[in-house]
PDB file of N, CA and C in Angstrom:
ATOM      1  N   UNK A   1      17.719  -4.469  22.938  1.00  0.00           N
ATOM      2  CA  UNK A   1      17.100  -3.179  22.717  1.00  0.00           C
ATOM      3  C   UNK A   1      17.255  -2.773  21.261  1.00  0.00           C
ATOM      4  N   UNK A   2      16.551  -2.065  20.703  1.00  0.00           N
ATOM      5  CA  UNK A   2      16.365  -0.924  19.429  1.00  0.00           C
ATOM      6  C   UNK A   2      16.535   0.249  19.383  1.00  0.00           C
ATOM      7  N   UNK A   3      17.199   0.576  18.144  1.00  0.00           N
ATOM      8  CA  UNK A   3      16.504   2.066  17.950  1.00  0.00           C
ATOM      9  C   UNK A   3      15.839   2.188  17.022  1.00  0.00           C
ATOM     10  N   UNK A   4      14.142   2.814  17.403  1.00  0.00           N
ATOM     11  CA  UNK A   4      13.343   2.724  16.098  1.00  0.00           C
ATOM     12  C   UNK A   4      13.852   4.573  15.510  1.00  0.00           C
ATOM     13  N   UNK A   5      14.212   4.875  14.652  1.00  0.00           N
ATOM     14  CA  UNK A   5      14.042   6.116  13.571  1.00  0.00           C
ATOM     15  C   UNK A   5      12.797   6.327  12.814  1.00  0.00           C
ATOM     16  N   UNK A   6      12.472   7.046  12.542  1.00  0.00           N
ATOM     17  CA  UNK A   6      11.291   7.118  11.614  1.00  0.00           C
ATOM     18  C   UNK A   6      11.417   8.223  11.140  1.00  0.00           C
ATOM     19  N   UNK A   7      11.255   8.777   9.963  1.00  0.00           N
ATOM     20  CA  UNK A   7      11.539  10.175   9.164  1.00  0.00           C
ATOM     21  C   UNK A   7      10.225  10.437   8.667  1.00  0.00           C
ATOM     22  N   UNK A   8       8.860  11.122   8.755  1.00  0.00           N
ATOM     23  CA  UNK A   8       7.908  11.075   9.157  1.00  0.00           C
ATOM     24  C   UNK A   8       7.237  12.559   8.179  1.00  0.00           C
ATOM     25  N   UNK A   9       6.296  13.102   8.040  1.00  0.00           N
ATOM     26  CA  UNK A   9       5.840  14.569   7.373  1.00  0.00           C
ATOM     27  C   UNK A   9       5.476  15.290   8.862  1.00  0.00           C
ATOM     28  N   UNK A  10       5.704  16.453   8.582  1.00  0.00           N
ATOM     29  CA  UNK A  10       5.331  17.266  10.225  1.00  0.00           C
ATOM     30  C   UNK A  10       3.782  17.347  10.287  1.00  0.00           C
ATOM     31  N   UNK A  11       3.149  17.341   9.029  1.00  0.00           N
ATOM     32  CA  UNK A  11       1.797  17.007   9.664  1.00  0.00           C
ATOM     33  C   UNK A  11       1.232  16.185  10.808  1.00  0.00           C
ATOM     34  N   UNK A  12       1.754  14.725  10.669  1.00  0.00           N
ATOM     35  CA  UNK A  12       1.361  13.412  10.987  1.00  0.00           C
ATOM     36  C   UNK A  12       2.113  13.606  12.148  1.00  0.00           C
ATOM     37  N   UNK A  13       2.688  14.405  12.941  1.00  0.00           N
ATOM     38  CA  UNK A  13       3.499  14.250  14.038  1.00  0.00           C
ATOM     39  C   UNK A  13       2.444  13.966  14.903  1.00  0.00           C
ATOM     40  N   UNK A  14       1.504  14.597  15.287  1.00  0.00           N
ATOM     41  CA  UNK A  14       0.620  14.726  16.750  1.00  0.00           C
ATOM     42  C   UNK A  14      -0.217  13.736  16.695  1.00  0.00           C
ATOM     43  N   UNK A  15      -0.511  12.879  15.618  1.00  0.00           N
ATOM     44  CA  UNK A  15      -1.510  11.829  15.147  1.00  0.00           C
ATOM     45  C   UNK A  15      -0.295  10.450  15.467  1.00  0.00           C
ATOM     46  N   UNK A  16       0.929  10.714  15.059  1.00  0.00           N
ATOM     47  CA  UNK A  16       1.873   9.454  15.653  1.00  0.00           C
ATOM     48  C   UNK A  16       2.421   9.737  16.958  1.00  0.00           C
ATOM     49  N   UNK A  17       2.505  10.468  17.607  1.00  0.00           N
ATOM     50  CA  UNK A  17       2.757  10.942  19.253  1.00  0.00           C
ATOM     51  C   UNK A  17       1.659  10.377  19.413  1.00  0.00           C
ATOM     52  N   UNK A  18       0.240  11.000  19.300  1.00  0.00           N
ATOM     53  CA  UNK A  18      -0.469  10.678  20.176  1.00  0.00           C
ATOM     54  C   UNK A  18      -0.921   8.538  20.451  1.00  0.00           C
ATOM     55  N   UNK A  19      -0.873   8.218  19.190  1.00  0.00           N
ATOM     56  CA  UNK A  19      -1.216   6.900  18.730  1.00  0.00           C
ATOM     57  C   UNK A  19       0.001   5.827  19.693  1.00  0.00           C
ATOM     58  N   UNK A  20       1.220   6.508  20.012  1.00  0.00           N
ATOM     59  CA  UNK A  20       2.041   5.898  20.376  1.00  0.00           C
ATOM     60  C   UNK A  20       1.733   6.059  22.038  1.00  0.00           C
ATOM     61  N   UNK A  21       1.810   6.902  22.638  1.00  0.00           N
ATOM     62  CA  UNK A  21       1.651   7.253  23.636  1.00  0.00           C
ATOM     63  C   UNK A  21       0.202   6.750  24.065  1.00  0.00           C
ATOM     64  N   UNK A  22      -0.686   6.662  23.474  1.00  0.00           N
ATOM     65  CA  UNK A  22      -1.867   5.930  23.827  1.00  0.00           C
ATOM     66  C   UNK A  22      -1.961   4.709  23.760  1.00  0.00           C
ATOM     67  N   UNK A  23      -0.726   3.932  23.242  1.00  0.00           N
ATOM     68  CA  UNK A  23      -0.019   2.578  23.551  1.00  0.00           C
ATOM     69  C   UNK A  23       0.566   2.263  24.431  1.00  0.00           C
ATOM     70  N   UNK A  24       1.188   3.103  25.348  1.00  0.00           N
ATOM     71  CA  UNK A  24       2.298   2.749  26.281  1.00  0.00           C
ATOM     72  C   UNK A  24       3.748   3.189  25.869  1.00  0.00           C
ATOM     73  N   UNK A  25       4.050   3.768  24.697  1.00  0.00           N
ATOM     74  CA  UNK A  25       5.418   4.193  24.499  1.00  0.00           C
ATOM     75  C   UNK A  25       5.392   6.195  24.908  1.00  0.00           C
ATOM     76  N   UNK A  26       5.998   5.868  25.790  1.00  0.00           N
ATOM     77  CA  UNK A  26       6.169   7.304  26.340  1.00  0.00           C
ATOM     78  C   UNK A  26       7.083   8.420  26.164  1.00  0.00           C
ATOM     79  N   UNK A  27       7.933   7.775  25.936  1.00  0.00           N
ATOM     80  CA  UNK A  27       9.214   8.516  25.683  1.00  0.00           C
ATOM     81  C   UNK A  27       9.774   8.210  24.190  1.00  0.00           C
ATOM     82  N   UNK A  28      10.126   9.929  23.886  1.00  0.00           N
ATOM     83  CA  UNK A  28      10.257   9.631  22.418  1.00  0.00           C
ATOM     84  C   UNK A  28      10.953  11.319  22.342  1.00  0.00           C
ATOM     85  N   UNK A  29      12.097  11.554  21.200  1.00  0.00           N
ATOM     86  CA  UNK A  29      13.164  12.235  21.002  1.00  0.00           C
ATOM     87  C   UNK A  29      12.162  12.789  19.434  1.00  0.00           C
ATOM     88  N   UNK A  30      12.283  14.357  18.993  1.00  0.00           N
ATOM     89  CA  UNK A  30      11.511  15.005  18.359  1.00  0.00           C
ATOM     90  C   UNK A  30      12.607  15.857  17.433  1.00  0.00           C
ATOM     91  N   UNK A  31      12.766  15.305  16.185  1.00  0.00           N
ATOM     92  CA  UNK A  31      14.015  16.392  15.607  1.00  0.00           C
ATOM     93  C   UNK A  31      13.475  17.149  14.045  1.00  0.00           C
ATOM     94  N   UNK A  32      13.584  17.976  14.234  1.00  0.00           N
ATOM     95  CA  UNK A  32      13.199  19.109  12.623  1.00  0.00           C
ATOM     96  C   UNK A  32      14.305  18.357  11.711  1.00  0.00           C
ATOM     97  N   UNK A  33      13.963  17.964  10.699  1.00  0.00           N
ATOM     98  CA  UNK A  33      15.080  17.427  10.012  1.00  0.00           C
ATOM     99  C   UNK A  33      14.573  18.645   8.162  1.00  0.00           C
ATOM    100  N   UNK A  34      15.630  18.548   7.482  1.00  0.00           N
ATOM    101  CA  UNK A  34      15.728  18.646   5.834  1.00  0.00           C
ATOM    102  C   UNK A  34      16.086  17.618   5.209  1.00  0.00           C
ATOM    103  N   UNK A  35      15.399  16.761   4.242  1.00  0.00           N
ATOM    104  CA  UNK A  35      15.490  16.486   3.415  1.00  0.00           C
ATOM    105  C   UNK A  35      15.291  16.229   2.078  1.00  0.00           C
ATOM    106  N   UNK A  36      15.972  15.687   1.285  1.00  0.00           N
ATOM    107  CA  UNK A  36      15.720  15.374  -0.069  1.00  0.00           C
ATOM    108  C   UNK A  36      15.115  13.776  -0.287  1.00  0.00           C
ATOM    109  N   UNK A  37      14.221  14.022  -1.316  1.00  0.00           N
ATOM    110  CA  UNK A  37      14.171  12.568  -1.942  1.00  0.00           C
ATOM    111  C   UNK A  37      12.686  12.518  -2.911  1.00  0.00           C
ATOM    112  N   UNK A  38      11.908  11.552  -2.497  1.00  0.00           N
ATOM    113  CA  UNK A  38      10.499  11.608  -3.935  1.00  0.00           C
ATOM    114  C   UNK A  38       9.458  11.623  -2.715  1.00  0.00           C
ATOM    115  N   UNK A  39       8.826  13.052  -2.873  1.00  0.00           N
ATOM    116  CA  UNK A  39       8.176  13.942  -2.217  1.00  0.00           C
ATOM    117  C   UNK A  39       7.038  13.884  -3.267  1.00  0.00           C
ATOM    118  N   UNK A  40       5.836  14.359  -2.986  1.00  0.00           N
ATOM    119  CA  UNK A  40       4.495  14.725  -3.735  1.00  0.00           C
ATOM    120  C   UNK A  40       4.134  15.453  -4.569  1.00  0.00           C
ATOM    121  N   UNK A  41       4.780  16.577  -3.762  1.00  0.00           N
ATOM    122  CA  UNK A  41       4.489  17.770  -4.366  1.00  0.00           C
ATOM    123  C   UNK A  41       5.410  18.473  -5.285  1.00  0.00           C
ATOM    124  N   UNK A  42       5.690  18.075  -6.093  1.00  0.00           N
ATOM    125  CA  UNK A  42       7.137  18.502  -7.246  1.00  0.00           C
ATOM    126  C   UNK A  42       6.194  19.634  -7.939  1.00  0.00           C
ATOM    127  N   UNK A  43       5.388  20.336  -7.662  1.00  0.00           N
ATOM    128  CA  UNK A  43       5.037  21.425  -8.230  1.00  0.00           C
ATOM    129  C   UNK A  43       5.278  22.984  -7.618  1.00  0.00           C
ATOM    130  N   UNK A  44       5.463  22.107  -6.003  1.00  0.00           N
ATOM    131  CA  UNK A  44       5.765  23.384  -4.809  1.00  0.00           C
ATOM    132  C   UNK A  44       7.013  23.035  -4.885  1.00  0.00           C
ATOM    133  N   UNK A  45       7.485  24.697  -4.586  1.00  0.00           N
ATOM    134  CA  UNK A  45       9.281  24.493  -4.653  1.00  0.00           C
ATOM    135  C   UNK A  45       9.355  24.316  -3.288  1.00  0.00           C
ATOM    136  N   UNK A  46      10.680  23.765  -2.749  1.00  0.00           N
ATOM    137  CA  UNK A  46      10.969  23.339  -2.043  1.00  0.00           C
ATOM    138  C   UNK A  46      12.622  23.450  -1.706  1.00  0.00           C
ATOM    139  N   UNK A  47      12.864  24.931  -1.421  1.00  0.00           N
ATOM    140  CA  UNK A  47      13.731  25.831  -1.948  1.00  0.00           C
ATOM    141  C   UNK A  47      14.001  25.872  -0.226  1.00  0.00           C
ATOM    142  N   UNK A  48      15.423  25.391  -0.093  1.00  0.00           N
ATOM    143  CA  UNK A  48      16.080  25.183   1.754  1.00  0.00           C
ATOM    144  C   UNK A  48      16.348  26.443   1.757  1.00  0.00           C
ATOM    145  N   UNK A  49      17.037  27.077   2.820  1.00  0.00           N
ATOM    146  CA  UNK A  49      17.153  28.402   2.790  1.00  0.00           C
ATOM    147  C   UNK A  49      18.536  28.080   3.825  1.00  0.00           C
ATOM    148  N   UNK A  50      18.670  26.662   4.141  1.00  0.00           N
ATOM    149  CA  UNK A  50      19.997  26.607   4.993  1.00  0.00           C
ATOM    150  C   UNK A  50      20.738  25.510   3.892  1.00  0.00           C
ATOM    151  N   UNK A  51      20.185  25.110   3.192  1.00  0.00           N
ATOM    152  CA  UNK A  51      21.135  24.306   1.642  1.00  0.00           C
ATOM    153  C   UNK A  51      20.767  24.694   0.212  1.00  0.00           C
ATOM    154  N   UNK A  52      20.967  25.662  -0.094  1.00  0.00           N
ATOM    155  CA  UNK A  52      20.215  26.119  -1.267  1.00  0.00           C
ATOM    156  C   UNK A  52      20.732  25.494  -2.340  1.00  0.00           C
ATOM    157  N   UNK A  53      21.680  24.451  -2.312  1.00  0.00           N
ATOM    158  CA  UNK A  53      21.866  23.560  -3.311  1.00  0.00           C
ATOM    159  C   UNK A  53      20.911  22.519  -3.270  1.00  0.00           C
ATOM    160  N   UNK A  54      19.932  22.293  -2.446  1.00  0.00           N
ATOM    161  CA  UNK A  54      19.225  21.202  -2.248  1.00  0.00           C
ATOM    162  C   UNK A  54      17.723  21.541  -2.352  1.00  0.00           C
ATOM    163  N   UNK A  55      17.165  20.610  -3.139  1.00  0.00           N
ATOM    164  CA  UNK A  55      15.876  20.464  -3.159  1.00  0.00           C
ATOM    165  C   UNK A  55      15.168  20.092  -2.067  1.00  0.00           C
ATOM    166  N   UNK A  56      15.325  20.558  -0.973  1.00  0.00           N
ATOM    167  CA  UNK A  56      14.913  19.907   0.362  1.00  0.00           C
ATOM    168  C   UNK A  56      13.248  20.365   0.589  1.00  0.00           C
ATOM    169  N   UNK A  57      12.861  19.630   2.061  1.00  0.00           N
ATOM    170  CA  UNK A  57      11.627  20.166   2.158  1.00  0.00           C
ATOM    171  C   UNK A  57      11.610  19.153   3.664  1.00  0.00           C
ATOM    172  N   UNK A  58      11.182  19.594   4.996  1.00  0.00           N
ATOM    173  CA  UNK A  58      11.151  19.372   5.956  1.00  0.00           C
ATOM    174  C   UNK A  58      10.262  18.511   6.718  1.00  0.00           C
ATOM    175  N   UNK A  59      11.160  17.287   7.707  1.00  0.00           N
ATOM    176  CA  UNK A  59      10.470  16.336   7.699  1.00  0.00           C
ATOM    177  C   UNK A  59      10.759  16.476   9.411  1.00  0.00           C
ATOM    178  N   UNK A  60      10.007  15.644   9.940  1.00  0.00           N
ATOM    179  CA  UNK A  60      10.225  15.489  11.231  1.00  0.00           C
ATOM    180  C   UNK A  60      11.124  13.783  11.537  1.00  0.00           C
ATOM    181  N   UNK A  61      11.913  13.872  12.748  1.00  0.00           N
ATOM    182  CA  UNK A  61      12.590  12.704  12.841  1.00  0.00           C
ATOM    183  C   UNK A  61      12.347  11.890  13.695  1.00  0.00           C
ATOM    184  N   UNK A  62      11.263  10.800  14.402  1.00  0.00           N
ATOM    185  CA  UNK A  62      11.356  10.138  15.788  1.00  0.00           C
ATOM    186  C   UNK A  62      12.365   9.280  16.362  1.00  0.00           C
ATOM    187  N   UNK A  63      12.567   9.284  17.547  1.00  0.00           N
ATOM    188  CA  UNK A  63      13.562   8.442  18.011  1.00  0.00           C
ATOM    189  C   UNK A  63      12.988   7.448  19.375  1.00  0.00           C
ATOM    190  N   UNK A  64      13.041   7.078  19.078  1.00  0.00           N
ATOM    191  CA  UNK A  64      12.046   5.613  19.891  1.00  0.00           C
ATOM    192  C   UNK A  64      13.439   4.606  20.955  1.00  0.00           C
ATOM    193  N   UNK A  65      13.775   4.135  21.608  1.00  0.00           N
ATOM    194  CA  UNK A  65      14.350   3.182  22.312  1.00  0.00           C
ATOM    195  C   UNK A  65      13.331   2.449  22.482  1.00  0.00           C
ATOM    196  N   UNK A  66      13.627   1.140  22.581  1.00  0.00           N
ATOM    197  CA  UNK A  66      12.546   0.145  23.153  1.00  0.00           C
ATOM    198  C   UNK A  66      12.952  -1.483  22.973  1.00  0.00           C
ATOM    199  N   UNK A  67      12.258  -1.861  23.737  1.00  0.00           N
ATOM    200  CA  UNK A  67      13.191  -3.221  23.142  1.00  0.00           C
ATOM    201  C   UNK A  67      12.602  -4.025  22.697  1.00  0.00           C
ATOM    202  N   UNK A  68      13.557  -5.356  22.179  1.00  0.00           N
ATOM    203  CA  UNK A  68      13.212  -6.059  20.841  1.00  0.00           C
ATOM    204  C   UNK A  68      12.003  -6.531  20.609  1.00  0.00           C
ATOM    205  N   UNK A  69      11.201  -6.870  21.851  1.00  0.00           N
ATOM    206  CA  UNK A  69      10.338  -7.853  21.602  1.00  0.00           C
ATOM    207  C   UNK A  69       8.621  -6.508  20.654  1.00  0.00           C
ATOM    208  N   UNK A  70       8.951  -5.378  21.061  1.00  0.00           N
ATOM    209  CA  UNK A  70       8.318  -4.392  20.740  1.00  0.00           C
ATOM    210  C   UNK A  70       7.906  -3.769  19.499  1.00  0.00           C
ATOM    211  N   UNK A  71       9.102  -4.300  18.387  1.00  0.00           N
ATOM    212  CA  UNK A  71       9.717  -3.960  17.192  1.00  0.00           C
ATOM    213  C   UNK A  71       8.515  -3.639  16.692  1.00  0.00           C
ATOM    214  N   UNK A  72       7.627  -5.268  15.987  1.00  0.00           N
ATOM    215  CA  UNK A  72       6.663  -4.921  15.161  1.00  0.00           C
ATOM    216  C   UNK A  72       5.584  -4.066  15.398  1.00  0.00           C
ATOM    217  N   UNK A  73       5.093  -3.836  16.671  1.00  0.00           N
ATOM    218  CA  UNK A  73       4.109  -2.945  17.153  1.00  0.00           C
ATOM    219  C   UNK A  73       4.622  -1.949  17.152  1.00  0.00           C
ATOM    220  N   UNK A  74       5.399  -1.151  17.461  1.00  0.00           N
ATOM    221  CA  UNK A  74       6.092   0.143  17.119  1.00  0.00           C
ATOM    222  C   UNK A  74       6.440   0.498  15.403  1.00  0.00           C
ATOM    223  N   UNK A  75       6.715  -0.027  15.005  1.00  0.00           N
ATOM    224  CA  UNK A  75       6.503  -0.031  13.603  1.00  0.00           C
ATOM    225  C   UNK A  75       5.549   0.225  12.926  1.00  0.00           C
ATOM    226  N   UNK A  76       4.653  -0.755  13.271  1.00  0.00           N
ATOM    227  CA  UNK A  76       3.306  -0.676  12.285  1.00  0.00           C
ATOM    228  C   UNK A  76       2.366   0.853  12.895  1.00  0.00           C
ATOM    229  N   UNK A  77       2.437   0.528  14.465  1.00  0.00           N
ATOM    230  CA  UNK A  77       1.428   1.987  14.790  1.00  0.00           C
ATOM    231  C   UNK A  77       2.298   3.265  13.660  1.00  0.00           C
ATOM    232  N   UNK A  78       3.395   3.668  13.456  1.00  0.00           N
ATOM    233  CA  UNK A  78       4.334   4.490  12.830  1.00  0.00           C
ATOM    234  C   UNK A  78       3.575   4.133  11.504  1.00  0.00           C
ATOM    235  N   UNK A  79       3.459   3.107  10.897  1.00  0.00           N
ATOM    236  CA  UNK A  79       3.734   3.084   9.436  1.00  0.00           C
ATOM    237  C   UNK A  79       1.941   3.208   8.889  1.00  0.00           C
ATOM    238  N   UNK A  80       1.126   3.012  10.285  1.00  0.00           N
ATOM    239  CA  UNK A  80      -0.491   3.028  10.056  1.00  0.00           C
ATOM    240  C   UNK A  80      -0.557   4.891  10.041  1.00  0.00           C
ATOM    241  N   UNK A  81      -0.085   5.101  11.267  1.00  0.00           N
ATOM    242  CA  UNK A  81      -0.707   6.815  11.451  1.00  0.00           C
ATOM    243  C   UNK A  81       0.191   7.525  10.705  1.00  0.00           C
ATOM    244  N   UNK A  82       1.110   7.299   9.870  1.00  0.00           N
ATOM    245  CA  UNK A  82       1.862   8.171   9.251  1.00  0.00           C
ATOM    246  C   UNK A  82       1.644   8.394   7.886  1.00  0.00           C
ATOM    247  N   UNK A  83       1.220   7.352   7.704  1.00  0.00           N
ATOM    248  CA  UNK A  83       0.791   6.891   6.157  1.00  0.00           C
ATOM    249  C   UNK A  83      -0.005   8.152   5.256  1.00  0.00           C
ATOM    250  N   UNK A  84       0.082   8.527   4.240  1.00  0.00           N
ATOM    251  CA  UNK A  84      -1.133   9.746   3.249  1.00  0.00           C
ATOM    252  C   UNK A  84      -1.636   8.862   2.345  1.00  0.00           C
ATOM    253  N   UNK A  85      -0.345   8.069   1.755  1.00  0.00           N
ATOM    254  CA  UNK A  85      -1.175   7.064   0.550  1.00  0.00           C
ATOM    255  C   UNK A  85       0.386   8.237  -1.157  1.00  0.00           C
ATOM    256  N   UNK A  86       1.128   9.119  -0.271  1.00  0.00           N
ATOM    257  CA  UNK A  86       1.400   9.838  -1.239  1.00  0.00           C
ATOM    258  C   UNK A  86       2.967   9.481  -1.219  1.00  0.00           C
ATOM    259  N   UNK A  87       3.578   9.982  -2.411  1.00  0.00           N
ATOM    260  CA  UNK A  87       5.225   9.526  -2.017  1.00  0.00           C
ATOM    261  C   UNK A  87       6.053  10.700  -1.184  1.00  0.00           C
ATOM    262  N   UNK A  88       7.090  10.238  -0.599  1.00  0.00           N
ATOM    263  CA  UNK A  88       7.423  10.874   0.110  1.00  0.00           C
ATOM    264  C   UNK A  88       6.650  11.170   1.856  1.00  0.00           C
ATOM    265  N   UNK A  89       6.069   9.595   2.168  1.00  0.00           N
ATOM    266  CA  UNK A  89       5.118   9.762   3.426  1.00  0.00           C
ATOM    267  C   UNK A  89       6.355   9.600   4.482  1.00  0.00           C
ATOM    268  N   UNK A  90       7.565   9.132   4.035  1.00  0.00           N
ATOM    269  CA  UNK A  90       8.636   8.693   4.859  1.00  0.00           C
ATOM    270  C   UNK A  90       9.405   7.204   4.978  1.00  0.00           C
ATOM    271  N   UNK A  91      10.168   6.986   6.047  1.00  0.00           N
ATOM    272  CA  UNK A  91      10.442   5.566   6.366  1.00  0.00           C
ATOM    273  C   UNK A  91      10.967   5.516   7.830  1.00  0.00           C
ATOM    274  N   UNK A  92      11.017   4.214   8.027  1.00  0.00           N
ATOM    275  CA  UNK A  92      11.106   3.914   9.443  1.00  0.00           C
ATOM    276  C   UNK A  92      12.292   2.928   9.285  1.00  0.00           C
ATOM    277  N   UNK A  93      13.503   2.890  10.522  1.00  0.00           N
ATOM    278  CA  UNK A  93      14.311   2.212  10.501  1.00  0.00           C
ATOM    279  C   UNK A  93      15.232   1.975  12.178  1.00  0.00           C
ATOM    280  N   UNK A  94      15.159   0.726  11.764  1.00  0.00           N
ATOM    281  CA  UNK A  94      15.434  -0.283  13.164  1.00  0.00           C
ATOM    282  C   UNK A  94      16.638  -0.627  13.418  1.00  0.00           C
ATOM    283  N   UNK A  95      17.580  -0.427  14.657  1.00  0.00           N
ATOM    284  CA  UNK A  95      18.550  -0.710  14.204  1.00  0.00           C
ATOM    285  C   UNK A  95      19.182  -1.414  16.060  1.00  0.00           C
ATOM    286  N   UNK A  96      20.200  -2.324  16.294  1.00  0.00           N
ATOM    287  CA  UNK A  96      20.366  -2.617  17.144  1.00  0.00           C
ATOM    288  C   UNK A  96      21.469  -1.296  17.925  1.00  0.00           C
ATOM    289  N   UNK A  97      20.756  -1.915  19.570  1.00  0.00           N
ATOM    290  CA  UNK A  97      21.775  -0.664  20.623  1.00  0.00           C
ATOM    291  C   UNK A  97      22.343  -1.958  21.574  1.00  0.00           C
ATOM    292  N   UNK A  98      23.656  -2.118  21.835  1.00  0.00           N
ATOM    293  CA  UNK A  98      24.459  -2.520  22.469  1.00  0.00           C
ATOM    294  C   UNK A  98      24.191  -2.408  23.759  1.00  0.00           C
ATOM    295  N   UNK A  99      24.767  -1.008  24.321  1.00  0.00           N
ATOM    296  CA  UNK A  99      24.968  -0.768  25.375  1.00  0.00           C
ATOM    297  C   UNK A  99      23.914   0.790  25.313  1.00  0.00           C
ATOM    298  N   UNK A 100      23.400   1.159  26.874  1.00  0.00           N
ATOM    299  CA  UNK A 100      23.048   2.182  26.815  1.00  0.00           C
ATOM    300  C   UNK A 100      23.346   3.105  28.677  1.00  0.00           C
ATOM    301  N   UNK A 101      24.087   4.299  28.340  1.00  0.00           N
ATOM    302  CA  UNK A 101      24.700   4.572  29.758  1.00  0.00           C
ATOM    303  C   UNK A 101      23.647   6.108  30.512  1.00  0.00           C
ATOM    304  N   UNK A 102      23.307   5.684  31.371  1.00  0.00           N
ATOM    305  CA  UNK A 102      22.788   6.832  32.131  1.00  0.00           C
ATOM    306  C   UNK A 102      23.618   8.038  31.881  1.00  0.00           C
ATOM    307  N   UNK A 103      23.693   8.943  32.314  1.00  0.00           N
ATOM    308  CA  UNK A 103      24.723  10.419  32.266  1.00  0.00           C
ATOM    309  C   UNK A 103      24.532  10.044  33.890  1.00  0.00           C
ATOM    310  N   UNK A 104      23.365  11.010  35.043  1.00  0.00           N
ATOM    311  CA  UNK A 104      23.539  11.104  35.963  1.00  0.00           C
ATOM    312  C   UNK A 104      23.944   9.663  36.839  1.00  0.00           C
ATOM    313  N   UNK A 105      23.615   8.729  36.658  1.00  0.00           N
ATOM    314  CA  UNK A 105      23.831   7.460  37.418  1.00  0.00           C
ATOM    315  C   UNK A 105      25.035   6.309  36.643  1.00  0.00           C
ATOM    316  N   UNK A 106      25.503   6.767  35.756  1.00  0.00           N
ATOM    317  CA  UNK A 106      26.474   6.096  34.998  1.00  0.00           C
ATOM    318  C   UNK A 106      25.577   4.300  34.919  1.00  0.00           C
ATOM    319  N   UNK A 107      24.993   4.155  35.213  1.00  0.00           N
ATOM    320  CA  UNK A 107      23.987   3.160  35.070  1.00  0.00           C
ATOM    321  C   UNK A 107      24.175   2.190  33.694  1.00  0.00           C
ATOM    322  N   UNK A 108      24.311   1.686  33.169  1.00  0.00           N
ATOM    323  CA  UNK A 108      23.861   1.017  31.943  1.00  0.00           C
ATOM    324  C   UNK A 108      23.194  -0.061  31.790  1.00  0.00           C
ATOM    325  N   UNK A 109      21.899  -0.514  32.812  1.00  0.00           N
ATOM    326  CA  UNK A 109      21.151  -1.220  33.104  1.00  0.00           C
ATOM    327  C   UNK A 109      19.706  -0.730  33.054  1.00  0.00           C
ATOM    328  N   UNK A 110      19.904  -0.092  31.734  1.00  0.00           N
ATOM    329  CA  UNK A 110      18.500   0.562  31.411  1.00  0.00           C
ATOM    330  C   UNK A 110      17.133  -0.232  31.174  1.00  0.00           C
ATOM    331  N   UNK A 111      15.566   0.127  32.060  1.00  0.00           N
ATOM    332  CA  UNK A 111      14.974  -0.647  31.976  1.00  0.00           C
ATOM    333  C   UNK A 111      13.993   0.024  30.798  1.00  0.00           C
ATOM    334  N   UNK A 112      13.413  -0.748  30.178  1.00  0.00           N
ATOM    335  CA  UNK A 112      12.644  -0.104  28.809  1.00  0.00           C
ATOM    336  C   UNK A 112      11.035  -0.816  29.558  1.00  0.00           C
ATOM    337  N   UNK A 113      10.319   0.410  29.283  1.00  0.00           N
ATOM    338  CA  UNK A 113       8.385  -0.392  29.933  1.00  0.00           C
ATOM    339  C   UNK A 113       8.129  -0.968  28.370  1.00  0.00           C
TER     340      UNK A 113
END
């Protein structure tokens, strides 16, 4: 299994939900994130109001499970519909999961579609 991450612009959210989900990946974890880094728009401030030491400016976060054999197709749909062509469009990152445990069924024989 994987975990795909992807740090994404909140525009492009409903255009990569939907692109994914019209693939077969259904399930997917949705987080407001802040960050810093080489963004587009260095003319708009980008002034946090919860780190005001930071040049931040707000990105959305996906969280994908899925397993290995899935990788590159989950990726690329992410890296096609997310894309502007501008800096700061984001990145995507893959990383291995060991073990994974139910809460209600203590289960860890999770099946991924």
């Amino acid at each position: 299994m994987k975990l795909i991450k992807a740090y994404i612009r909140r525009r492009k959210i409903q255009e990569v939900y939907y692109t994914l989900k019209s693939e077969g990946f259904c399930c997917m974890t949705f987080v407001e994130c802040e960050g810093t880094g080489r963004y587009s728009d260095r003319e708009k401030e980008h002034i946090s109001q919860k780190y005001p030491f930071a040049d931040a400016y707000k990105v959305l976060k996906i969280e994908l499970l899925i397993s290995s054999s899935e990788v590159e197709r989950v990726v690329s749909i992410i890296r096609k519909t997310a894309r502007t062509g501008y800096k700061g469009d984001g990145m995507v990152m893959v990383s291995p999961v060991e073990e994974v445990y139910k809460i209600r069924t203590d289960d860890n024989k999770l099946e991924l579609i």
